[in-house]
N, C-alpha and C. Protein backbone atom coordinates (compact mmCIF):
# COMPACT_ATOMS: atom_id res chain seq x y z
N UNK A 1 9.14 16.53 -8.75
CA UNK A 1 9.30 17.89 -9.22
C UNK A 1 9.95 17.85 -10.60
N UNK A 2 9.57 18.59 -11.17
CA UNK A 2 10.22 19.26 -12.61
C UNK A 2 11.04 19.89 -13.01
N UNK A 3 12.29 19.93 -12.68
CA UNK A 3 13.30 21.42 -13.49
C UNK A 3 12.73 22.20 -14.20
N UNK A 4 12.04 22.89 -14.59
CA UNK A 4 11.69 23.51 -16.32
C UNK A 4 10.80 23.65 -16.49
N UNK A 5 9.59 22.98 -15.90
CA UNK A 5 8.25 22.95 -16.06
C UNK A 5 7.46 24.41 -14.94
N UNK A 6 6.71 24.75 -16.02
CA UNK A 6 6.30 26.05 -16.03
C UNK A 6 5.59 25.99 -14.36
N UNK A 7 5.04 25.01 -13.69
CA UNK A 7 4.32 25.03 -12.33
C UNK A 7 5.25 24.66 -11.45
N UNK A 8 5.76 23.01 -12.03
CA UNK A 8 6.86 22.43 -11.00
C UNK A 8 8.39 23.39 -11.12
N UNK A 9 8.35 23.91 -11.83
CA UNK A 9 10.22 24.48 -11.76
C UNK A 9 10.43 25.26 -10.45
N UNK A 10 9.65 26.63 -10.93
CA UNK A 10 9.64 27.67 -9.99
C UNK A 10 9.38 26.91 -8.24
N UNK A 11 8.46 25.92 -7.88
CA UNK A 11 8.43 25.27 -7.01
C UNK A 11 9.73 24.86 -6.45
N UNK A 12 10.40 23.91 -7.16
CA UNK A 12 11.20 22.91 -7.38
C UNK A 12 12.70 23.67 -6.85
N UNK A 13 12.70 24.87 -7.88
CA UNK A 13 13.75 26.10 -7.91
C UNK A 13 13.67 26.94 -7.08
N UNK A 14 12.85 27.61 -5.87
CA UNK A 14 13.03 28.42 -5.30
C UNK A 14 12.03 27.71 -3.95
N UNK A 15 11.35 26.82 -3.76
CA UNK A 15 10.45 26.88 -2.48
C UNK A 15 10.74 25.41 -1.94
N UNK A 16 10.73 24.45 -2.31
CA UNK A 16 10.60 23.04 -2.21
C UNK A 16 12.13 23.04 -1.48
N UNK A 17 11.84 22.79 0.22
CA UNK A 17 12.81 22.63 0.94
C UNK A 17 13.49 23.56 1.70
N UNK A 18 13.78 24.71 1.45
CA UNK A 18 13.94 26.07 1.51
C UNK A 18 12.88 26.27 3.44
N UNK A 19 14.08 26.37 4.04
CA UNK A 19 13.60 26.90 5.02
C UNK A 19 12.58 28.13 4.93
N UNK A 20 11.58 27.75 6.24
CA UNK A 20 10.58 29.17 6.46
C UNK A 20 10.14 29.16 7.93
N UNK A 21 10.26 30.51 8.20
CA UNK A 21 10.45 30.96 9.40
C UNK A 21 8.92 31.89 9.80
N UNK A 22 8.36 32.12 9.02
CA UNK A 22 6.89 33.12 9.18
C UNK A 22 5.85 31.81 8.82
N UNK A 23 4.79 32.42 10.14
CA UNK A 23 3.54 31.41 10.26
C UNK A 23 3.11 31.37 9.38
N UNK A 24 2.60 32.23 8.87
CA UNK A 24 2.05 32.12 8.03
C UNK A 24 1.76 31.38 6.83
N UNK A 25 3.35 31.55 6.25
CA UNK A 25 3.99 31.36 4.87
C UNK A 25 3.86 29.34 5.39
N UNK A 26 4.40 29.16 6.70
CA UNK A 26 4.28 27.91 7.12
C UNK A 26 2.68 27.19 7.18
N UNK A 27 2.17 28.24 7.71
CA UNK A 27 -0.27 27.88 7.54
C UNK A 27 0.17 27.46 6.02
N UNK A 28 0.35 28.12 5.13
CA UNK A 28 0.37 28.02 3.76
C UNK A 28 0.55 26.69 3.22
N UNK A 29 1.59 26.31 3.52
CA UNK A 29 2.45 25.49 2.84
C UNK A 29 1.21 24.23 3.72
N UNK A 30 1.22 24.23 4.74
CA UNK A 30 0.30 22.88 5.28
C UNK A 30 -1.52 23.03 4.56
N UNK A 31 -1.84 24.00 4.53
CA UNK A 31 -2.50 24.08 3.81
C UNK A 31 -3.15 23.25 2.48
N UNK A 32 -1.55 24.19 1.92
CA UNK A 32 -1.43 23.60 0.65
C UNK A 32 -1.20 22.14 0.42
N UNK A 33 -0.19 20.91 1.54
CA UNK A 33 0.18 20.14 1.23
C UNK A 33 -1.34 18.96 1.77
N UNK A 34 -1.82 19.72 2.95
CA UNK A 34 -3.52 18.76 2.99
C UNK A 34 -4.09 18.91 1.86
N UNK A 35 -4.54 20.11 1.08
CA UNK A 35 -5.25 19.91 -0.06
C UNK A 35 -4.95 19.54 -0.74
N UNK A 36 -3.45 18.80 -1.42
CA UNK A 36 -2.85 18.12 -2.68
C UNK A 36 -3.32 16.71 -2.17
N UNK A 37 -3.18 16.60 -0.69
CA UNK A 37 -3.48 15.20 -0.34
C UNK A 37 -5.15 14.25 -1.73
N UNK A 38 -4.37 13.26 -2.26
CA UNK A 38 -5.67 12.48 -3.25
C UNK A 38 -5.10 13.42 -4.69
N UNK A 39 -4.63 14.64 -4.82
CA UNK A 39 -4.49 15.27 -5.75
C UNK A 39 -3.27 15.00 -6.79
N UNK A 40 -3.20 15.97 -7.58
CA UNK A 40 -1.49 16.26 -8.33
C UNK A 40 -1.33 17.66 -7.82
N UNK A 41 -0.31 17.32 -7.69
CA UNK A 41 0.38 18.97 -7.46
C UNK A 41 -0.05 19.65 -8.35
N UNK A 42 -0.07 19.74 -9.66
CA UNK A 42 0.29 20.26 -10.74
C UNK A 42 -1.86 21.09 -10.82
N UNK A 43 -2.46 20.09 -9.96
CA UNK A 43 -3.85 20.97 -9.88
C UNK A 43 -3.51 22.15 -8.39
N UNK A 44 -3.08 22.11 -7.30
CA UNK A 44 -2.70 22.72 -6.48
C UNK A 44 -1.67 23.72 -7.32
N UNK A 45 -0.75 23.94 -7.63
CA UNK A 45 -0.05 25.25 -7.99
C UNK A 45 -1.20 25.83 -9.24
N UNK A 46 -2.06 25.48 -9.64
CA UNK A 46 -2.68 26.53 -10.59
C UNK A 46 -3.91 26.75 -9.53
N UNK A 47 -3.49 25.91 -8.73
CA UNK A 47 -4.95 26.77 -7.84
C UNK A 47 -4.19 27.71 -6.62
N UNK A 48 -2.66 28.25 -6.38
CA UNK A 48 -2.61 28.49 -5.54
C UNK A 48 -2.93 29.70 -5.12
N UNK A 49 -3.15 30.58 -6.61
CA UNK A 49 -3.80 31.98 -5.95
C UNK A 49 -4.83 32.50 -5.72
N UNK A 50 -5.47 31.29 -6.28
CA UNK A 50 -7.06 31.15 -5.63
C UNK A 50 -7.41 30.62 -4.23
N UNK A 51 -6.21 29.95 -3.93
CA UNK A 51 -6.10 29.07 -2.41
C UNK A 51 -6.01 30.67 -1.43
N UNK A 52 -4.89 31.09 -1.74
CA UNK A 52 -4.48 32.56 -1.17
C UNK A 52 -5.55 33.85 -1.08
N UNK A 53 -6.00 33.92 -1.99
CA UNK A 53 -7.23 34.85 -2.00
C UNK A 53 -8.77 34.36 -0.99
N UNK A 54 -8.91 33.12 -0.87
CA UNK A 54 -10.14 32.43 -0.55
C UNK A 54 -9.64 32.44 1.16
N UNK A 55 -8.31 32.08 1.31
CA UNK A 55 -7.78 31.80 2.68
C UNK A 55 -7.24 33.12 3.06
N UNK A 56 -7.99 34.32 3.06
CA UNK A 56 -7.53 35.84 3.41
C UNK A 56 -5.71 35.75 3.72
N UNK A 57 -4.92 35.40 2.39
CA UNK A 57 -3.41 35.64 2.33
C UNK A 57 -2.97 34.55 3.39
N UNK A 58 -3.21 33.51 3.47
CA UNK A 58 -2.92 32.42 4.79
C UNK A 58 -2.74 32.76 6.20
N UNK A 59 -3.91 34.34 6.09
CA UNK A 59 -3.06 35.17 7.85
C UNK A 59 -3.99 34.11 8.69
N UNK A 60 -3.27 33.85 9.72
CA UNK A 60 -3.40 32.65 10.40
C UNK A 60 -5.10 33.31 11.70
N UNK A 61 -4.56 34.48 11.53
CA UNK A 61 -5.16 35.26 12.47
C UNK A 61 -7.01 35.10 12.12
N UNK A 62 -6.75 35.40 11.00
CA UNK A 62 -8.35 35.51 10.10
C UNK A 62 -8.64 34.23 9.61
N UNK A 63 -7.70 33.32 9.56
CA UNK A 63 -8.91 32.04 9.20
C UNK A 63 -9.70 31.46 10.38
N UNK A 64 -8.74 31.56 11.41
CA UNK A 64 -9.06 31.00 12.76
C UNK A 64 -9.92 31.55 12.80
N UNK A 65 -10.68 33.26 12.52
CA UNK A 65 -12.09 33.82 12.81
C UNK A 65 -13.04 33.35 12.20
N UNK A 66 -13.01 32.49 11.40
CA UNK A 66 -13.61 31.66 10.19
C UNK A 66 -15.09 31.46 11.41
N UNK A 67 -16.24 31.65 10.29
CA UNK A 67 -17.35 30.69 10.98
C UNK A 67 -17.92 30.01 9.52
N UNK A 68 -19.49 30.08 10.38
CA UNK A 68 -20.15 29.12 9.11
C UNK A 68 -20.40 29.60 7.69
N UNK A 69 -20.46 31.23 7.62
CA UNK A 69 -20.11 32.22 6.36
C UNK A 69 -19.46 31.92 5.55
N UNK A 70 -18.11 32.06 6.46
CA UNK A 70 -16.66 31.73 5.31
C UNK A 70 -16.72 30.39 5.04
N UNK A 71 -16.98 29.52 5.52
CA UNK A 71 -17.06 28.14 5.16
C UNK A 71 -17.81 27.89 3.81
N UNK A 72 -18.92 28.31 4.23
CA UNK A 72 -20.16 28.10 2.93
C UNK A 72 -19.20 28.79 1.67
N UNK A 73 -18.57 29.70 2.14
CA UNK A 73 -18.48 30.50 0.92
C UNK A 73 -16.88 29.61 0.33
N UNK A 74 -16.10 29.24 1.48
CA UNK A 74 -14.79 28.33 0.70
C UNK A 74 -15.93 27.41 -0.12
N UNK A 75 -16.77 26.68 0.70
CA UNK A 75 -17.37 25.58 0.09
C UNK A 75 -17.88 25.71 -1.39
N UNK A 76 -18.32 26.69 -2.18
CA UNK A 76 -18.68 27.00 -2.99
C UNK A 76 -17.37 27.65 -3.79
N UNK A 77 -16.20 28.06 -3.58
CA UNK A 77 -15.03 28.51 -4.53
C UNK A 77 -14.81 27.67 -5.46
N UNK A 78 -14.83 27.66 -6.71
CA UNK A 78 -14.82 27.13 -7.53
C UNK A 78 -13.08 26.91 -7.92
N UNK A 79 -12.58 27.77 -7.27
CA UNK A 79 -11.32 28.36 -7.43
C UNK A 79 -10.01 27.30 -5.98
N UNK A 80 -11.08 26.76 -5.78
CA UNK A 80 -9.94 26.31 -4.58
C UNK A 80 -10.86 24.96 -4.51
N UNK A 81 -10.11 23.59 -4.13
CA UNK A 81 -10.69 22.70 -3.61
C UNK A 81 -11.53 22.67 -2.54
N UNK A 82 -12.86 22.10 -3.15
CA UNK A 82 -14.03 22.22 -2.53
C UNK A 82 -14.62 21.22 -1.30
N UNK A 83 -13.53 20.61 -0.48
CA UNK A 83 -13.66 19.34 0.23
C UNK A 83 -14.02 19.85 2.04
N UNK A 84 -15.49 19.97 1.94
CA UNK A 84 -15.40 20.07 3.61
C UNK A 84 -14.43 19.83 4.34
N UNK A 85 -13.97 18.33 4.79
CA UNK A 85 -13.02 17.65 5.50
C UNK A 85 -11.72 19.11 5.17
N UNK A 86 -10.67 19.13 4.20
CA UNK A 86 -9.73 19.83 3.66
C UNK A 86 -10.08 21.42 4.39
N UNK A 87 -11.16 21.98 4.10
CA UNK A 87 -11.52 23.37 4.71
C UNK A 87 -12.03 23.35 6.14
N UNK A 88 -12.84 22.79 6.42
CA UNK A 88 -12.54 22.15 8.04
C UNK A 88 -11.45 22.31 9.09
N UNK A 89 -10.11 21.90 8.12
CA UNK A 89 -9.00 21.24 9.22
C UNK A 89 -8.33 22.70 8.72
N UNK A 90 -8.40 23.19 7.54
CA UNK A 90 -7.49 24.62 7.55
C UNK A 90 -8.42 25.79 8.79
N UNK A 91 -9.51 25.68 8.99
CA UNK A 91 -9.79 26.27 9.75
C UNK A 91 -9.51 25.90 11.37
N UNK A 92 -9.61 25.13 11.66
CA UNK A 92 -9.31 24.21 12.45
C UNK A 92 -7.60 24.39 13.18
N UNK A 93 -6.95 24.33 12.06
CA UNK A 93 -5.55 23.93 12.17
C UNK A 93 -5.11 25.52 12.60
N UNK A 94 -5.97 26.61 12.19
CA UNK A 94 -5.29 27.68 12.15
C UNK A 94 -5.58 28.18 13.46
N UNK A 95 -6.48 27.88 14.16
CA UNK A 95 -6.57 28.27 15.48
C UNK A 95 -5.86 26.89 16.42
N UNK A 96 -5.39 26.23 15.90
CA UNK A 96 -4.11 25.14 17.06
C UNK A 96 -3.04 26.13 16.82
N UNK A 97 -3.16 26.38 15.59
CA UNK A 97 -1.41 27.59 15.48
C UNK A 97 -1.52 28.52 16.12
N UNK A 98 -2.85 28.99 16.55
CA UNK A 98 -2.74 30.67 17.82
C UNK A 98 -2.57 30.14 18.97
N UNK A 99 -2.94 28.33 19.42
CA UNK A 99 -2.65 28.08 20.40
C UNK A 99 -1.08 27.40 20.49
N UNK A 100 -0.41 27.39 19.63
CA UNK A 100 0.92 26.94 19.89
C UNK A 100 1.74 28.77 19.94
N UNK A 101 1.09 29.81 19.27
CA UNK A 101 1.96 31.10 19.30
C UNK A 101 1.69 31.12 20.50
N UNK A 102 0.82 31.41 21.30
CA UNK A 102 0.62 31.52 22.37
C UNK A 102 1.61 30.71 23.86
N UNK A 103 1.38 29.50 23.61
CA UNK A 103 2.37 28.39 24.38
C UNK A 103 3.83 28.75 23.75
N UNK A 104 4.53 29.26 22.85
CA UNK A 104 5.41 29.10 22.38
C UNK A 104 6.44 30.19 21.22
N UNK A 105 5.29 30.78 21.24
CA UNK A 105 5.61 32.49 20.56
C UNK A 105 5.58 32.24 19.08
N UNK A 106 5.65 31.55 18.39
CA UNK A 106 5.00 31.15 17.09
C UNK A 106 4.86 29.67 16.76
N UNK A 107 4.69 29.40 15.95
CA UNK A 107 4.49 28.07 14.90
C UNK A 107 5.63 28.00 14.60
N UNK A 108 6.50 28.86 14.14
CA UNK A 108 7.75 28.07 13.88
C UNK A 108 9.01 28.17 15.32
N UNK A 109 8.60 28.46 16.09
CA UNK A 109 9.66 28.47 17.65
C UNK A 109 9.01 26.89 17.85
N UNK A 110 7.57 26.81 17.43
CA UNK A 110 7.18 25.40 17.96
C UNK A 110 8.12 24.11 17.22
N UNK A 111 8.16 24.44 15.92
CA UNK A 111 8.56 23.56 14.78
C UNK A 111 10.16 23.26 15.38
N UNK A 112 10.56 24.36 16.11
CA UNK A 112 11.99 24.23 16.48
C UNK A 112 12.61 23.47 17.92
N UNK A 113 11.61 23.78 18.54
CA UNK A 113 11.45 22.74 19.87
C UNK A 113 11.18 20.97 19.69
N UNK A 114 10.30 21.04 18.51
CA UNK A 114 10.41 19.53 18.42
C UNK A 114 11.12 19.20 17.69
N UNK A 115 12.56 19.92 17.40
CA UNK A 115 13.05 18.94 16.52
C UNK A 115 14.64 18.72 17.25
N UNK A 116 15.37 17.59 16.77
CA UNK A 116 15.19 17.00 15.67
C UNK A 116 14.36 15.70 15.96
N UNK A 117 13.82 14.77 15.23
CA UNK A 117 12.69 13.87 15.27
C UNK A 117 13.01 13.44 14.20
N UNK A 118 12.68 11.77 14.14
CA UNK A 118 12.60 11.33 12.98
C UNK A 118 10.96 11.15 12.71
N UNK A 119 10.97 11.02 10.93
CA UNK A 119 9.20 11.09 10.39
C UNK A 119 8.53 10.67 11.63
N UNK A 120 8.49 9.05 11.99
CA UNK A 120 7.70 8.51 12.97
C UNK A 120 6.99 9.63 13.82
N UNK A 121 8.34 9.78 14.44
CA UNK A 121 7.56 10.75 15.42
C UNK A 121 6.94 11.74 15.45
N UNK A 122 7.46 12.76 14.69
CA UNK A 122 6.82 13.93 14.07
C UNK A 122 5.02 13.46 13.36
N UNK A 123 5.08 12.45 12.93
CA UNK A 123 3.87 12.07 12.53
C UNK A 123 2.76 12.03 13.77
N UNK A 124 3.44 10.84 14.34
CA UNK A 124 2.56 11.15 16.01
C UNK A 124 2.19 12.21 16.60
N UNK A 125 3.06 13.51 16.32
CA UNK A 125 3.02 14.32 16.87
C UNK A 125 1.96 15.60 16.42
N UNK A 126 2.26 15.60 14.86
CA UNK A 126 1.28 15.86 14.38
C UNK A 126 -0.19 15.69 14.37
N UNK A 127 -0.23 14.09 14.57
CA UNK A 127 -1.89 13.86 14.56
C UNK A 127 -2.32 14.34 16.18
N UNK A 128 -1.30 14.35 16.86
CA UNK A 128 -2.07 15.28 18.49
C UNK A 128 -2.23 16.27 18.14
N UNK A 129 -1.64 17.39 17.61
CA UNK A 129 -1.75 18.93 17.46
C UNK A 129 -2.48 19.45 16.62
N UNK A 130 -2.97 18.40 15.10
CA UNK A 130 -3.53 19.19 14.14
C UNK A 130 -4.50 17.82 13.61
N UNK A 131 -5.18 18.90 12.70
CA UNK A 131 -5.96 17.27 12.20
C UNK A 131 -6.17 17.05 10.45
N UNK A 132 -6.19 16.62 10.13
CA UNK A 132 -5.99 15.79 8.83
C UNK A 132 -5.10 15.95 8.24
N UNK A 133 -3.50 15.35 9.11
CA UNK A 133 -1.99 15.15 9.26
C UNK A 133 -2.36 14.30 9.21
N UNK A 134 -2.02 12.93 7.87
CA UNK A 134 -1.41 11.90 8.37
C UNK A 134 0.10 11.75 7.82
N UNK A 135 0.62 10.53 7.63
CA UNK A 135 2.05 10.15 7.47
C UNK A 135 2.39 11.00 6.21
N UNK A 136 2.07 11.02 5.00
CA UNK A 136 2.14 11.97 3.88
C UNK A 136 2.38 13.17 3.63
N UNK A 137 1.18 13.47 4.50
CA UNK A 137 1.36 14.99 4.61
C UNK A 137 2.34 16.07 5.42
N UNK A 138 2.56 14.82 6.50
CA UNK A 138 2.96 15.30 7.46
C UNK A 138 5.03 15.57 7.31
N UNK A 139 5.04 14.43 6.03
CA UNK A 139 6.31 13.88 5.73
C UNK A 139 6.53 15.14 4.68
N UNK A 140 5.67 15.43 3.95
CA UNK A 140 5.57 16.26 2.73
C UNK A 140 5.95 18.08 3.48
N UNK A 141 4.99 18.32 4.50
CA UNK A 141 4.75 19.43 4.32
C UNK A 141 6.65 19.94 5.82
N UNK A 142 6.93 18.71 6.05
CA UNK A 142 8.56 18.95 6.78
C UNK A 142 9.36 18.95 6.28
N UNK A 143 9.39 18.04 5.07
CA UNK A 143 10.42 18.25 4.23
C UNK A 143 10.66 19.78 3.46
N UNK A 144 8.70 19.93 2.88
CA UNK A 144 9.42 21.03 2.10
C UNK A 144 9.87 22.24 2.90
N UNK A 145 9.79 22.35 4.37
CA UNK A 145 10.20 23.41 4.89
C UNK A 145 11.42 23.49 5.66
N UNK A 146 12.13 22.33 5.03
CA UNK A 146 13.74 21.88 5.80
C UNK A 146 13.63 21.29 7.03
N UNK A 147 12.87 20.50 7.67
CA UNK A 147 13.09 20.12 8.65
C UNK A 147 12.77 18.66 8.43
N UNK A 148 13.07 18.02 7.07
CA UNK A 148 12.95 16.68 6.87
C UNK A 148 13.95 16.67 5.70
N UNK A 149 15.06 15.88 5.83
CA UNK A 149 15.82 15.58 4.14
C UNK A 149 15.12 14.62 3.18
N UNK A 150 15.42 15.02 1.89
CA UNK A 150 14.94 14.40 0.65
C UNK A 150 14.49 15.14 -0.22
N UNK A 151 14.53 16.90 -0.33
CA UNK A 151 13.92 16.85 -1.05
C UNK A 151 14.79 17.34 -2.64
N UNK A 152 15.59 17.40 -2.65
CA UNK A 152 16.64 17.24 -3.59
C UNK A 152 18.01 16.66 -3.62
N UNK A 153 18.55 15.81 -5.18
CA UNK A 153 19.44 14.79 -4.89
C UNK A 153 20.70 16.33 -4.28
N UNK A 154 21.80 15.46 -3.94
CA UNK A 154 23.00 16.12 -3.95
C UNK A 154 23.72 16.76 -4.90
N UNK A 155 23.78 15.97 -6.28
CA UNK A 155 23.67 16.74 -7.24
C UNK A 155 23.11 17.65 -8.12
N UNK A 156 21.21 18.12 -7.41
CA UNK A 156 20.90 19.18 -7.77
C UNK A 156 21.49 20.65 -7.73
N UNK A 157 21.67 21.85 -8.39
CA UNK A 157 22.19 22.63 -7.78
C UNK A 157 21.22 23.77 -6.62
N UNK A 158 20.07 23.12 -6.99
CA UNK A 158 18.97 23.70 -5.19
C UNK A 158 19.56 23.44 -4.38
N UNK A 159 20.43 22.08 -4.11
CA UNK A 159 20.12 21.50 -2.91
C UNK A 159 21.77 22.34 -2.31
N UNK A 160 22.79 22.85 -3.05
CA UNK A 160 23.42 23.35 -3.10
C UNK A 160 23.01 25.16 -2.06
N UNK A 161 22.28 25.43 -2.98
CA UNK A 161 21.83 26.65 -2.24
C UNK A 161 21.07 26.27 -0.87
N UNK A 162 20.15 25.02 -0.33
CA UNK A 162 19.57 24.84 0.25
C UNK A 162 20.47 24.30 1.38
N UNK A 163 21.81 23.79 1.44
CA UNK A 163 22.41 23.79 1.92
C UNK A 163 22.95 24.74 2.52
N UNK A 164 23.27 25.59 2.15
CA UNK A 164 24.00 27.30 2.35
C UNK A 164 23.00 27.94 3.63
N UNK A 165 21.50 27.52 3.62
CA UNK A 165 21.16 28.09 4.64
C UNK A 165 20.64 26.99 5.93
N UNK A 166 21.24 26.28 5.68
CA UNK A 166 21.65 25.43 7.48
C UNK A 166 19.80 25.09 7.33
N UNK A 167 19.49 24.43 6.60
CA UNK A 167 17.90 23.82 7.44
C UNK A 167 18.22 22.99 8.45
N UNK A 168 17.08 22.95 8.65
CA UNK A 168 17.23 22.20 10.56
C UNK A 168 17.43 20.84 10.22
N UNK A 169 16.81 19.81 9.24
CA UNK A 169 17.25 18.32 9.06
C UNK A 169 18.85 18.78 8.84
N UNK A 170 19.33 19.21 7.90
CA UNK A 170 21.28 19.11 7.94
C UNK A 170 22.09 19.69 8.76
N UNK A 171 21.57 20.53 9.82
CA UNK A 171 22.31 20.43 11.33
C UNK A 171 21.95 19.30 11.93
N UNK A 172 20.97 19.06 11.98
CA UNK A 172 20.92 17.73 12.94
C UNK A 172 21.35 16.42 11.93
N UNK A 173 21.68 16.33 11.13
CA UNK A 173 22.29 15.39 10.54
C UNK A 173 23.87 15.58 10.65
N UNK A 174 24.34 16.73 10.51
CA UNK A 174 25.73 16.87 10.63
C UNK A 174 26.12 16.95 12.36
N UNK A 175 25.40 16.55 13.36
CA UNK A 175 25.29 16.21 15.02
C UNK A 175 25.02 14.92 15.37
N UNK A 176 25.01 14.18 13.77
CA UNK A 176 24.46 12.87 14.16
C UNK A 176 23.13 12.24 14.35
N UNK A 177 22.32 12.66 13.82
CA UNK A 177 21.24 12.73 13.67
C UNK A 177 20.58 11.30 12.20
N UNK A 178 19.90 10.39 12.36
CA UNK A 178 19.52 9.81 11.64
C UNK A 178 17.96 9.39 11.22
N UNK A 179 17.88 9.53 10.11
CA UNK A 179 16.59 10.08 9.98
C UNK A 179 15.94 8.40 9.52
């Protein structure tokens, strides 16, 4: 990440790590972190409001209604990465998330039951529940939502604020927890 830089800052400065509690915003972020997968970030944040518009606002509800229509038509967005496999698994992934609200009352009550976990496992766990999670992504898209440490030093002043709201890796690190 970038301090200052016009894509990475705002990332860096307000989202990267920063607990999230709505499915959605959580569909999003996995979303987003499968399609950077092979990528740069820096092509993913100028594509993200094209990602958002193409993926009806990341409502978890309406991608899962996805058929062969919306597909053809992601497939052709010029505006969003064009990778079957990548649009596949967001469709895909978004109806495992109606089946974990369902078992569990959302995606993130789920995120909270399995934790705390170190990567390993969470990785494993991932590739049962969703699909084109591997170790990367899977490492990427926990961290940035607080439930993995690393993603700013101690001396950032994010990590300062990111501290202030108790993510789930620094309770379970301050319980003894080793990651």
């Amino acid at each position: 990440m970038a301090p200052g830089h016009e894509f990475h800052g705002p990332y860096h400065d307000k989202h990267y790590g920063f607990p999230i509690a709505d499915d959605d915003e959580l569909f999003e972020r996995l979303v987003l972190e499968i399609n950077q997968a092979g990528l740069s970030w820096l092509t993913i944040f100028k594509k993200q409001e094209s990602f958002r518009a193409a993926y009806s606002g990341f409502a978890i509800a309406k991608v899962a209604r996805y058929g062969e229509k919306q597909r053809t038509r992601l497939l052709n967005d010029a505006g969003i990465i064009r990778n079957r496999l990548k649009i596949d698994a967001a469709i895909e992934n978004a109806k495992r998330i109606q089946a974990l609200q369902k078992s569990h009352g959302s995606f993130a009550d789920w995120l909270a039951a399995q934790h705390p976990l170190p990567k390993s496992d969470w990785v494993k766990l991932f590739k049962k529940q969703f699909v084109f999670t591997g170790g990367e992504i899977v490492g990427e898209f926990l961290m940035s939502i607080g439930y993995l440490p690393g993603t700013h030093a101690e001396d950032c002043p994010v990590f300062r604020k990111i501290a202030r709201l108790q993510p789930p890796w620094l309770t379970a690190q301050k319980a003894g927890m080793r990651y």
